[in-house]
C-alpha atoms as a PDB file:
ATOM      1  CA  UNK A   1     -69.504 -44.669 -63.348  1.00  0.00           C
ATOM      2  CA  UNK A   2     -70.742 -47.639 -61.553  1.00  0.00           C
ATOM      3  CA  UNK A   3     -73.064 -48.349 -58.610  1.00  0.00           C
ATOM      4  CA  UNK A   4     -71.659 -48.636 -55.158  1.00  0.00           C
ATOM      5  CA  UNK A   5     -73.579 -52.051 -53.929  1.00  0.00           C
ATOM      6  CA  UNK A   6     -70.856 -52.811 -51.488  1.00  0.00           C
ATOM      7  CA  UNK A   7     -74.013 -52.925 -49.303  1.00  0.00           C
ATOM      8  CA  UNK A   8     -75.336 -56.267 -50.778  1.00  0.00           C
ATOM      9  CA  UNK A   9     -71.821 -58.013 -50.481  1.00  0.00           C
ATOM     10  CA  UNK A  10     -71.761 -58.228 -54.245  1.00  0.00           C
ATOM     11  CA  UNK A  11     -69.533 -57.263 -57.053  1.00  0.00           C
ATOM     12  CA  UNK A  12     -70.296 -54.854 -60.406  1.00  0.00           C
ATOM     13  CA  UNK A  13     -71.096 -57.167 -63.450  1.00  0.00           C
ATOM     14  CA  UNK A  14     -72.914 -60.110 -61.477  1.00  0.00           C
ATOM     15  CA  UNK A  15     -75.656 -60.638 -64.075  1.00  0.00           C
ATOM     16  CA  UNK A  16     -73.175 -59.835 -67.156  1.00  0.00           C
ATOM     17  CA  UNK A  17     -73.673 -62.403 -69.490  1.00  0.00           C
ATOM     18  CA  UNK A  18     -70.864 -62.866 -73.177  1.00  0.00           C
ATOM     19  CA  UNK A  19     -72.391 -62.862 -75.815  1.00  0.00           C
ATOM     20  CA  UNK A  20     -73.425 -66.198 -77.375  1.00  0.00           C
ATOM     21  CA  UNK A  21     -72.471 -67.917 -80.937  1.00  0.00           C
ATOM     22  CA  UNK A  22     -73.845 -71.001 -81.341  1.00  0.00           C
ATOM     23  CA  UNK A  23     -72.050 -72.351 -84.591  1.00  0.00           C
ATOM     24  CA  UNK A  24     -69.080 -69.698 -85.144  1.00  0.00           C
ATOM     25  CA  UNK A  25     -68.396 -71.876 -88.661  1.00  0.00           C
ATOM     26  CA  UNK A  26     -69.661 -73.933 -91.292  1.00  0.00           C
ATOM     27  CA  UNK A  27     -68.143 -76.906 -90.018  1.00  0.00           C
ATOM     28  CA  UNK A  28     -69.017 -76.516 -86.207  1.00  0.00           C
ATOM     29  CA  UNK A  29     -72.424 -78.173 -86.615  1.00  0.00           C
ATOM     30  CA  UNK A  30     -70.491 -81.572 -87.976  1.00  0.00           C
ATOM     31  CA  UNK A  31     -67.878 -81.465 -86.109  1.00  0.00           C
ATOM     32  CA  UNK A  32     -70.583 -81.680 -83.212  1.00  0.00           C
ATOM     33  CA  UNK A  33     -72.521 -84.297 -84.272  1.00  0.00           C
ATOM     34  CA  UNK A  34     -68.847 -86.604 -85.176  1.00  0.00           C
ATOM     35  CA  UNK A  35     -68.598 -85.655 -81.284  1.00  0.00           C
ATOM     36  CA  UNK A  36     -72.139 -86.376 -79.583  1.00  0.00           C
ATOM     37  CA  UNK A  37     -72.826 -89.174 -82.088  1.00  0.00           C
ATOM     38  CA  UNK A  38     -76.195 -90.350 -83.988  1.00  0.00           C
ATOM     39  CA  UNK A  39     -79.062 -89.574 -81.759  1.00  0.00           C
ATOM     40  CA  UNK A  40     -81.655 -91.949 -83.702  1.00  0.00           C
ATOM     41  CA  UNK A  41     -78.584 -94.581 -82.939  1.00  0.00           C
ATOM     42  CA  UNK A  42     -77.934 -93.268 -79.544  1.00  0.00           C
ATOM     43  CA  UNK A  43     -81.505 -93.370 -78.205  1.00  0.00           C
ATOM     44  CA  UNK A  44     -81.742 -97.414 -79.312  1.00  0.00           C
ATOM     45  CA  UNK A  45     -78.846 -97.766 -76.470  1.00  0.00           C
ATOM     46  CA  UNK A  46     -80.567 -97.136 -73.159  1.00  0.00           C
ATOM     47  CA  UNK A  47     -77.960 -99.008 -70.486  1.00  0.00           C
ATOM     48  CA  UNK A  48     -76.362 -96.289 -68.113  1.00  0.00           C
ATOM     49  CA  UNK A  49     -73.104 -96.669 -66.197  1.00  0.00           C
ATOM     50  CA  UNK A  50     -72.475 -94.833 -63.017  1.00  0.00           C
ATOM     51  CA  UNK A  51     -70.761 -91.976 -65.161  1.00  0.00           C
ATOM     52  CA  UNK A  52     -73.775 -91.207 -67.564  1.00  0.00           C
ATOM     53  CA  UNK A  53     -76.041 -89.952 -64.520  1.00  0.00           C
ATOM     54  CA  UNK A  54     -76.128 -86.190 -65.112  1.00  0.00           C
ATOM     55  CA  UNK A  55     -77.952 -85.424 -62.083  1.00  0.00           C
ATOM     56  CA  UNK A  56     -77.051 -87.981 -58.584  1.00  0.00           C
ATOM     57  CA  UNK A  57     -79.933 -88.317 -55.803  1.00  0.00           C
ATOM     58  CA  UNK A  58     -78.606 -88.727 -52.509  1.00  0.00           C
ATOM     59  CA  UNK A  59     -80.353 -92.037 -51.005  1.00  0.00           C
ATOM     60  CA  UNK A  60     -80.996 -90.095 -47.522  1.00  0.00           C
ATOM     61  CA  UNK A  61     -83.975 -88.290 -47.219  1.00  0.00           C
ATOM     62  CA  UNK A  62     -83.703 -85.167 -44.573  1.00  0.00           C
ATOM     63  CA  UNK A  63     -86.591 -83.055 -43.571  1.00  0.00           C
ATOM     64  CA  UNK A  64     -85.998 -79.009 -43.943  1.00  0.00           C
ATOM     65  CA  UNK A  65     -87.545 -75.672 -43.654  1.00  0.00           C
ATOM     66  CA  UNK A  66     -88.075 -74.944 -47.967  1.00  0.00           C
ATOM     67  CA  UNK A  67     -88.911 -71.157 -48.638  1.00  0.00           C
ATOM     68  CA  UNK A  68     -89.415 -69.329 -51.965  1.00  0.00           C
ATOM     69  CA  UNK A  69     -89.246 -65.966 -52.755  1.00  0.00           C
ATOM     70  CA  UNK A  70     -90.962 -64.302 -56.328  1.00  0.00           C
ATOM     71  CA  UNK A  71     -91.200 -61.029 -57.613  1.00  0.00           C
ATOM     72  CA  UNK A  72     -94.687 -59.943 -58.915  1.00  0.00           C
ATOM     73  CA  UNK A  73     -95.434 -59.047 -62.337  1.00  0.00           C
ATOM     74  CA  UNK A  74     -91.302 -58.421 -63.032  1.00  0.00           C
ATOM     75  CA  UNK A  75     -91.604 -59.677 -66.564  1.00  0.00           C
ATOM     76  CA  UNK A  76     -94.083 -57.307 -67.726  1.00  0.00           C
ATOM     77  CA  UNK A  77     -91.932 -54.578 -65.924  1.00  0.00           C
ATOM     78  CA  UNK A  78     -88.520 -55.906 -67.137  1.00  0.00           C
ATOM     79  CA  UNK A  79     -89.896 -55.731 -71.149  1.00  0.00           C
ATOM     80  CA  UNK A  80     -89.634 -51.877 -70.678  1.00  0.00           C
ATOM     81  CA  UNK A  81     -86.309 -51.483 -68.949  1.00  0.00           C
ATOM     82  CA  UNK A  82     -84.043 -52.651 -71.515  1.00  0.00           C
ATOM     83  CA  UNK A  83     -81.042 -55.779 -70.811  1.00  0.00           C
ATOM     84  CA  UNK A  84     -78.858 -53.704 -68.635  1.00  0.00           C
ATOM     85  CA  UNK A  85     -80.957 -51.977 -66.724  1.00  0.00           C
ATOM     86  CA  UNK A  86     -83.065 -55.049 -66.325  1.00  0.00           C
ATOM     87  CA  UNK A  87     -80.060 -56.912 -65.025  1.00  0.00           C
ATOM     88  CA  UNK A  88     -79.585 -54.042 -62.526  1.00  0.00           C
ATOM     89  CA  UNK A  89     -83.258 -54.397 -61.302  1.00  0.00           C
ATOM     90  CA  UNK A  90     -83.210 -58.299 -60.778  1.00  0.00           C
ATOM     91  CA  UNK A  91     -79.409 -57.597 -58.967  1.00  0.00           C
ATOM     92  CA  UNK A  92     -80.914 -55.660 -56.535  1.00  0.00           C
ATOM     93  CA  UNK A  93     -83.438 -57.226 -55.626  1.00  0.00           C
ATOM     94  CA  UNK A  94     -82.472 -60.963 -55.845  1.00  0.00           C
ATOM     95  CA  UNK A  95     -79.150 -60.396 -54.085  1.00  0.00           C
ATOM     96  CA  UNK A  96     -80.806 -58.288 -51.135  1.00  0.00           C
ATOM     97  CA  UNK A  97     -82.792 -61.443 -50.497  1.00  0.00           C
ATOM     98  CA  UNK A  98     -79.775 -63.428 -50.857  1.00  0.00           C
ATOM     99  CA  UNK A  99     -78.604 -61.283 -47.746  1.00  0.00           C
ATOM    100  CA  UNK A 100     -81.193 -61.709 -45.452  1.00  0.00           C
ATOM    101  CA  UNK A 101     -81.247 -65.504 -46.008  1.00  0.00           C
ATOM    102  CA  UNK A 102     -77.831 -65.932 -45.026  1.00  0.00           C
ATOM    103  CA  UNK A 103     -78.121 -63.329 -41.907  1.00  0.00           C
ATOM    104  CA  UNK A 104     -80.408 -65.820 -40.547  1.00  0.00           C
ATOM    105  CA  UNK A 105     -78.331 -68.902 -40.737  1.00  0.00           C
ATOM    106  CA  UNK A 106     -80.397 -70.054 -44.462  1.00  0.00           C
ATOM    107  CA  UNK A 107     -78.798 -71.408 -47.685  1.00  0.00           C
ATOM    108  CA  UNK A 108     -79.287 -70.171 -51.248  1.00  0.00           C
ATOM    109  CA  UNK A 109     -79.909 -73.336 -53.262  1.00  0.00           C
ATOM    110  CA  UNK A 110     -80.463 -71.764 -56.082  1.00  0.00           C
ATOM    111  CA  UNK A 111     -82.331 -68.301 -58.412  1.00  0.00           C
ATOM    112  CA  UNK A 112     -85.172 -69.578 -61.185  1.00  0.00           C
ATOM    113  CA  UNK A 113     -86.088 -66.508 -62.931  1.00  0.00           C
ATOM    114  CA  UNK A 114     -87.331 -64.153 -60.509  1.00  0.00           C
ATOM    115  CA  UNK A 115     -87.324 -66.335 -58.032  1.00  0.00           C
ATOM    116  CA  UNK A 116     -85.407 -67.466 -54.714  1.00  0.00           C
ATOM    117  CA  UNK A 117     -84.836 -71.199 -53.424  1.00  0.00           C
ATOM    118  CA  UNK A 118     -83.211 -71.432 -50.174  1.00  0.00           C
ATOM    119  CA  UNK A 119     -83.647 -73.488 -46.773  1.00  0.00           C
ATOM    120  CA  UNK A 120     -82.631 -73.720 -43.241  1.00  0.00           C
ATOM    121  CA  UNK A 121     -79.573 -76.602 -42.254  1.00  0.00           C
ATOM    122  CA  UNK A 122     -80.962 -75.966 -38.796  1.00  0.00           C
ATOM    123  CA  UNK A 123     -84.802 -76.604 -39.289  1.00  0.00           C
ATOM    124  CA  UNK A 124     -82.994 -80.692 -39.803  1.00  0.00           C
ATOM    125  CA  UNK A 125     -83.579 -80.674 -35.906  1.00  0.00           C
ATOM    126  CA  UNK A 126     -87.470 -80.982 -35.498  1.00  0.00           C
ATOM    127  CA  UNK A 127     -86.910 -80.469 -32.051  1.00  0.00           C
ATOM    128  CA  UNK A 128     -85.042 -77.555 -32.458  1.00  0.00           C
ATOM    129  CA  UNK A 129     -86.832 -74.247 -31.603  1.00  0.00           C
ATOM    130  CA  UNK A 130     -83.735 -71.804 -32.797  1.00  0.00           C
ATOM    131  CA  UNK A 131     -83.782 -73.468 -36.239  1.00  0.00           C
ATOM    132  CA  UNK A 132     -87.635 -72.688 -36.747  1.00  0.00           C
ATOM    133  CA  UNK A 133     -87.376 -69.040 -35.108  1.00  0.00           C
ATOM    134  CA  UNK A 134     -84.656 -68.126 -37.555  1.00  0.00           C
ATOM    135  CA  UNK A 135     -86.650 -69.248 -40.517  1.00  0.00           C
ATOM    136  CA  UNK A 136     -90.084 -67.316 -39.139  1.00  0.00           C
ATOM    137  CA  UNK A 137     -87.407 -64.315 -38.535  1.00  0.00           C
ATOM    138  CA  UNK A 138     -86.159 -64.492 -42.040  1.00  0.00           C
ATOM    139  CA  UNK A 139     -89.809 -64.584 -43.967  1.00  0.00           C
ATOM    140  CA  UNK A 140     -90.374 -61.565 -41.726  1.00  0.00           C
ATOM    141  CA  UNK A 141     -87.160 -59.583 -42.197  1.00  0.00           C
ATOM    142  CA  UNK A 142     -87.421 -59.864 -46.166  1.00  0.00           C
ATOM    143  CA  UNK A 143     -91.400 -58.457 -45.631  1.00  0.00           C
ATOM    144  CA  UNK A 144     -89.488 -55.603 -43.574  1.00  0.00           C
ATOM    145  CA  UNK A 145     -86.793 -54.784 -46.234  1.00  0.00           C
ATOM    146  CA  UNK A 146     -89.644 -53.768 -49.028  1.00  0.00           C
ATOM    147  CA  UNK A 147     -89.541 -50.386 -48.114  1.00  0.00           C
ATOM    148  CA  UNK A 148     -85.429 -50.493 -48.157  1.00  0.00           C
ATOM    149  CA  UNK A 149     -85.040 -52.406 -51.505  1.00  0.00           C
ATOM    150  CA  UNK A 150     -87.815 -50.577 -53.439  1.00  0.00           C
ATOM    151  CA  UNK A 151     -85.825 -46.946 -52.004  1.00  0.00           C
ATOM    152  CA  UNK A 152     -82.695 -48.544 -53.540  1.00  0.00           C
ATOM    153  CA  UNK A 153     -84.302 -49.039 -56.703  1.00  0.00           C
ATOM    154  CA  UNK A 154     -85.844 -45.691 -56.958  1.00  0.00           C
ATOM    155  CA  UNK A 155     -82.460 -43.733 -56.167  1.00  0.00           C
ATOM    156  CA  UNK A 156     -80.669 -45.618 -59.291  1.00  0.00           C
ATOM    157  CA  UNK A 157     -84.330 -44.616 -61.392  1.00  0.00           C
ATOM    158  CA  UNK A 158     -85.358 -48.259 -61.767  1.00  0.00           C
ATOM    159  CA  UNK A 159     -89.259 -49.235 -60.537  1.00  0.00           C
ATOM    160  CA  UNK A 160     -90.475 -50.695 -57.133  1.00  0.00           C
ATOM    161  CA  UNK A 161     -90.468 -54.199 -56.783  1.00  0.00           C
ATOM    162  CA  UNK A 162     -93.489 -56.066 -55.239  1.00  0.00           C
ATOM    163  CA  UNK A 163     -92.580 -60.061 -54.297  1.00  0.00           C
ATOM    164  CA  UNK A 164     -94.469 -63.208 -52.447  1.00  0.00           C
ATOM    165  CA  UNK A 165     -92.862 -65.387 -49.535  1.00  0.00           C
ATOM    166  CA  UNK A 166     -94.003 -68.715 -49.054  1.00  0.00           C
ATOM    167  CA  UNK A 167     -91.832 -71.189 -46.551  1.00  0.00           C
ATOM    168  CA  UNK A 168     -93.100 -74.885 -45.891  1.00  0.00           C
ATOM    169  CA  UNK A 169     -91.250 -77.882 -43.981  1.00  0.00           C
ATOM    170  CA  UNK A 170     -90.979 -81.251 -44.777  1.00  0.00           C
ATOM    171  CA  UNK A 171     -88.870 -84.186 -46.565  1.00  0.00           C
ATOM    172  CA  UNK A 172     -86.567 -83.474 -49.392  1.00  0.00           C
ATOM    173  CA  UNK A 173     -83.801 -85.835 -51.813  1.00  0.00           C
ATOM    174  CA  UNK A 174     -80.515 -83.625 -51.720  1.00  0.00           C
ATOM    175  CA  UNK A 175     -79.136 -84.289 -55.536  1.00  0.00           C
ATOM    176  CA  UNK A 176     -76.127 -82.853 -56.968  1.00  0.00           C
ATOM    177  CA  UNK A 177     -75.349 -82.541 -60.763  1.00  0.00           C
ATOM    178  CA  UNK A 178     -71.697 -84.069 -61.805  1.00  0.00           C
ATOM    179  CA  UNK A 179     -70.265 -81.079 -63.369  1.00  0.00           C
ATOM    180  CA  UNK A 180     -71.504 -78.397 -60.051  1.00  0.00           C
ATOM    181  CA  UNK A 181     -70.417 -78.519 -56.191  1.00  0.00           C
ATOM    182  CA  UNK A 182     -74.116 -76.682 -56.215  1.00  0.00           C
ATOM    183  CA  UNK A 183     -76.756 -78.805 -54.000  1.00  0.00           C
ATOM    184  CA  UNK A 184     -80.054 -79.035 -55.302  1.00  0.00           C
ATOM    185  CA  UNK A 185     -83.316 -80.368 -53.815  1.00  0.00           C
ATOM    186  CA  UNK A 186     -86.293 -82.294 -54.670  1.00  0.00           C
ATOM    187  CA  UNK A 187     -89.395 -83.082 -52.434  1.00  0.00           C
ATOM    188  CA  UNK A 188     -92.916 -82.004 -51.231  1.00  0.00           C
ATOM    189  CA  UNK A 189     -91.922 -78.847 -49.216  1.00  0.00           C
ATOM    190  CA  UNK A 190     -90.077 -77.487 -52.385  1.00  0.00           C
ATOM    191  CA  UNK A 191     -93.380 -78.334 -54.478  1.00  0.00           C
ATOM    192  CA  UNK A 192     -95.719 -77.063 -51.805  1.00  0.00           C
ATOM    193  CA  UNK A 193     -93.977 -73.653 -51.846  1.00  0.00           C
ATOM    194  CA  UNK A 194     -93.917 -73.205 -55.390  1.00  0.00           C
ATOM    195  CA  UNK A 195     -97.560 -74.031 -55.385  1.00  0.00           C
ATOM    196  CA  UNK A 196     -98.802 -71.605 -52.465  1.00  0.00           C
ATOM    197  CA  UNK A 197     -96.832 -68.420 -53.512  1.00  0.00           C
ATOM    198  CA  UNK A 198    -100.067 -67.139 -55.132  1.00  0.00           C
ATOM    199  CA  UNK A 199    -101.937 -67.289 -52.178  1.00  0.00           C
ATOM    200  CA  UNK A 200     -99.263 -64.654 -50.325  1.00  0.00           C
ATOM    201  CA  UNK A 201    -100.616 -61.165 -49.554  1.00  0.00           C
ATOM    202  CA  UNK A 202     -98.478 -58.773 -52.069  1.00  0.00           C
ATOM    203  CA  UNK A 203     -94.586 -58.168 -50.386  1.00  0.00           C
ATOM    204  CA  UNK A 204     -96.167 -60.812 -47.979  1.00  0.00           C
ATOM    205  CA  UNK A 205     -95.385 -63.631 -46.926  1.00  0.00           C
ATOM    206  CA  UNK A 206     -96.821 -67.228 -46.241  1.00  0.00           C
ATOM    207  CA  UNK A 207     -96.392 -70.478 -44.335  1.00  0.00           C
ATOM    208  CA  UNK A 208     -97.844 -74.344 -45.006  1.00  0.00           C
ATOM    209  CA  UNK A 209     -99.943 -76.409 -43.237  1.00  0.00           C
ATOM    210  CA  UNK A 210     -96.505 -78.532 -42.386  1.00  0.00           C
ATOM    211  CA  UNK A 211     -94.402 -76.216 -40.964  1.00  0.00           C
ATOM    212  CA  UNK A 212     -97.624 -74.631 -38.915  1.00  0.00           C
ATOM    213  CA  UNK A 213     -97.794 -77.687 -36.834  1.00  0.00           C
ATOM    214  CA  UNK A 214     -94.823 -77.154 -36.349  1.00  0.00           C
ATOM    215  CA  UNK A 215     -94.372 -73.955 -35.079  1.00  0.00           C
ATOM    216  CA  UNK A 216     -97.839 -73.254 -33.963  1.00  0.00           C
ATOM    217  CA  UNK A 217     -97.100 -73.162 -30.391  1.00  0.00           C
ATOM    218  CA  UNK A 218     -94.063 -70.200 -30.403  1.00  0.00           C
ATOM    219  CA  UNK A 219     -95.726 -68.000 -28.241  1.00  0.00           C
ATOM    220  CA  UNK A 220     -93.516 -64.826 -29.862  1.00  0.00           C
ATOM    221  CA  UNK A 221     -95.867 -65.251 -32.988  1.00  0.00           C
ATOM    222  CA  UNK A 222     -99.428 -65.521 -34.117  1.00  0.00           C
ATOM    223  CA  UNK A 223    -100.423 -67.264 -36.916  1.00  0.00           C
ATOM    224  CA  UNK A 224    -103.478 -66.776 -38.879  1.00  0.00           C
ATOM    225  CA  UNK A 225    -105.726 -68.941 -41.745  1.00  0.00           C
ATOM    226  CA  UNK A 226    -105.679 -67.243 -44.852  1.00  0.00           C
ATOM    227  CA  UNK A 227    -107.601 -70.368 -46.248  1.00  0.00           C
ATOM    228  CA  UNK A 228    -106.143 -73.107 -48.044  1.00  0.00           C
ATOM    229  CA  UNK A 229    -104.631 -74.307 -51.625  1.00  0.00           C
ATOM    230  CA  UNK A 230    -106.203 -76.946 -53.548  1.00  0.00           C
ATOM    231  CA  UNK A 231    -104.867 -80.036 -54.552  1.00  0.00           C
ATOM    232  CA  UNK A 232    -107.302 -81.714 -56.336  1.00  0.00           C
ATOM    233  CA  UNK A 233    -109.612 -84.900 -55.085  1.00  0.00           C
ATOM    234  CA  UNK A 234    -111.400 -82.552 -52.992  1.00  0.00           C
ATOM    235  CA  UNK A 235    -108.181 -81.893 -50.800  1.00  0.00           C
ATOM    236  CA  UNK A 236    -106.986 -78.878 -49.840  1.00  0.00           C
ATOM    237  CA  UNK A 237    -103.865 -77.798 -48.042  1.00  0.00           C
ATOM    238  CA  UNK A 238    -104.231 -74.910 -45.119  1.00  0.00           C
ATOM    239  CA  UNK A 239    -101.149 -72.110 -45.537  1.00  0.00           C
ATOM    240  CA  UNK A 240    -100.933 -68.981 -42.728  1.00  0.00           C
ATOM    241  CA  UNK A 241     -99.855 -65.736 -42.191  1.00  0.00           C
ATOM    242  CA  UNK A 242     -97.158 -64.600 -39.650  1.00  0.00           C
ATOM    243  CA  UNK A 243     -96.712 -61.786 -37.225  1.00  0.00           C
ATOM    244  CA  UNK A 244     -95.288 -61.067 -33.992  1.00  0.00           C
ATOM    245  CA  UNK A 245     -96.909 -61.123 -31.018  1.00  0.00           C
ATOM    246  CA  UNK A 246     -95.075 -58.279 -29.671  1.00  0.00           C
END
């Protein structure tokens, strides 16, 4: 009988993945390389046209609010679930998330594993305090929803999830790949956040140096060091927690 996640906005079978044959014949490898061609040969031609570009980089830069959420220690806990109930566990959590980044006016750019890219269109506006507020909201709604999320997980038998926020602001490349509508995004925010995860309390969360200057002066929240990450050549980069103020 299957789960009613009608909750989440989702749909039974999201993680289902067919079963995979790479050559299903003899001949399939050879009548591959006839179609890709001579790699040694191939790789001695090096002149692109417009069409060979996999991946396009737009040529304006914007700046954004980048955050990044990860679950903690999920592949050691996903080696004893087994593949479906795995797939229910990652579900869960990665499209409850998914939810609260899009209740708060954020985009899903894409999932890596166990973790969540998104941003905030609004944060574009630098002067803009509702695009900042929603983004400080959202990093503190998904700290909220552990308790929610891990009692979802427990009433379908599967283990309770721990995670790390991190959010940072600054200028990205939009690029898109030719054969996806997806948006994807390159740039220092995106790095910064992968980078600072670690340094997250456990189902905390975490914002950069960047986006503190930013937002440093919102008198609904306080903001406190929890040190800094480093990045080599005796620099360091300063990250902060979040709370209300009320």
């Amino acid at each position: 009988m299957g789960h009613d996640i009608s909750y989440l906005g989702i749909h039974e079978g999201f993680f289902d993945y067919p079963e995979i044959n790479l050559f299903e014949s003899a001949n399939d490898k050879e009548n591959l390389i006839t179609k890709v061609g001579n790699t040694d040969q191939n790789s001695a031609n090096l002149s692109m046209t417009n069409s060979d570009y996999l991946v396009a980089f737009s040529t304006k830069s914007e700046n954004y609010c980048v955050g990044l959420v990860d679950m903690v220690n999920s592949t050691k806990i996903s080696a004893t679930l087994g593949n479906a109930r795995t797939s229910r566990y990652y579900q869960i959590f990665l499209n409850s998330m998914a939810k609260i980044v899009n209740r708060f006016g954020g985009h899903v750019i894409k999932n890596i594993g166990d973790c969540l890219l998104f941003y905030f269109p609004e944060s574009k506006k630098s002067n803009s305090k509702f695009g900042f507020m929603s983004s400080l909201e959202c990093l503190l709604a998904m700290i909220e929803s552990h308790d929610g999320i891990c009692s979802k997980l427990c009433s379908e038998g599967l283990p309770k999830v721990d995670y790390r926020i991190s959010f940072d602001y600054g200028q990205v490349l939009i690029m898109k790949t030719n054969n996806s509508s997806n948006l994807d995004m390159i740039g220092p925010p995106v790095n910064m956040c992968t980078k600072i995860n670690c340094l997250s309390p456990k189902n905390g969360g975490i914002i950069g140096g960047d986006l503190f200057e930013i937002v440093k002066k919102f008198e609904d929240y306080s903001f406190k060091s929890l040190g800094s990450f480093s990045l080599g050549f005796k620099q360091s980069y300063p990250v902060f927690t979040v709370s209300r103020t009320n």
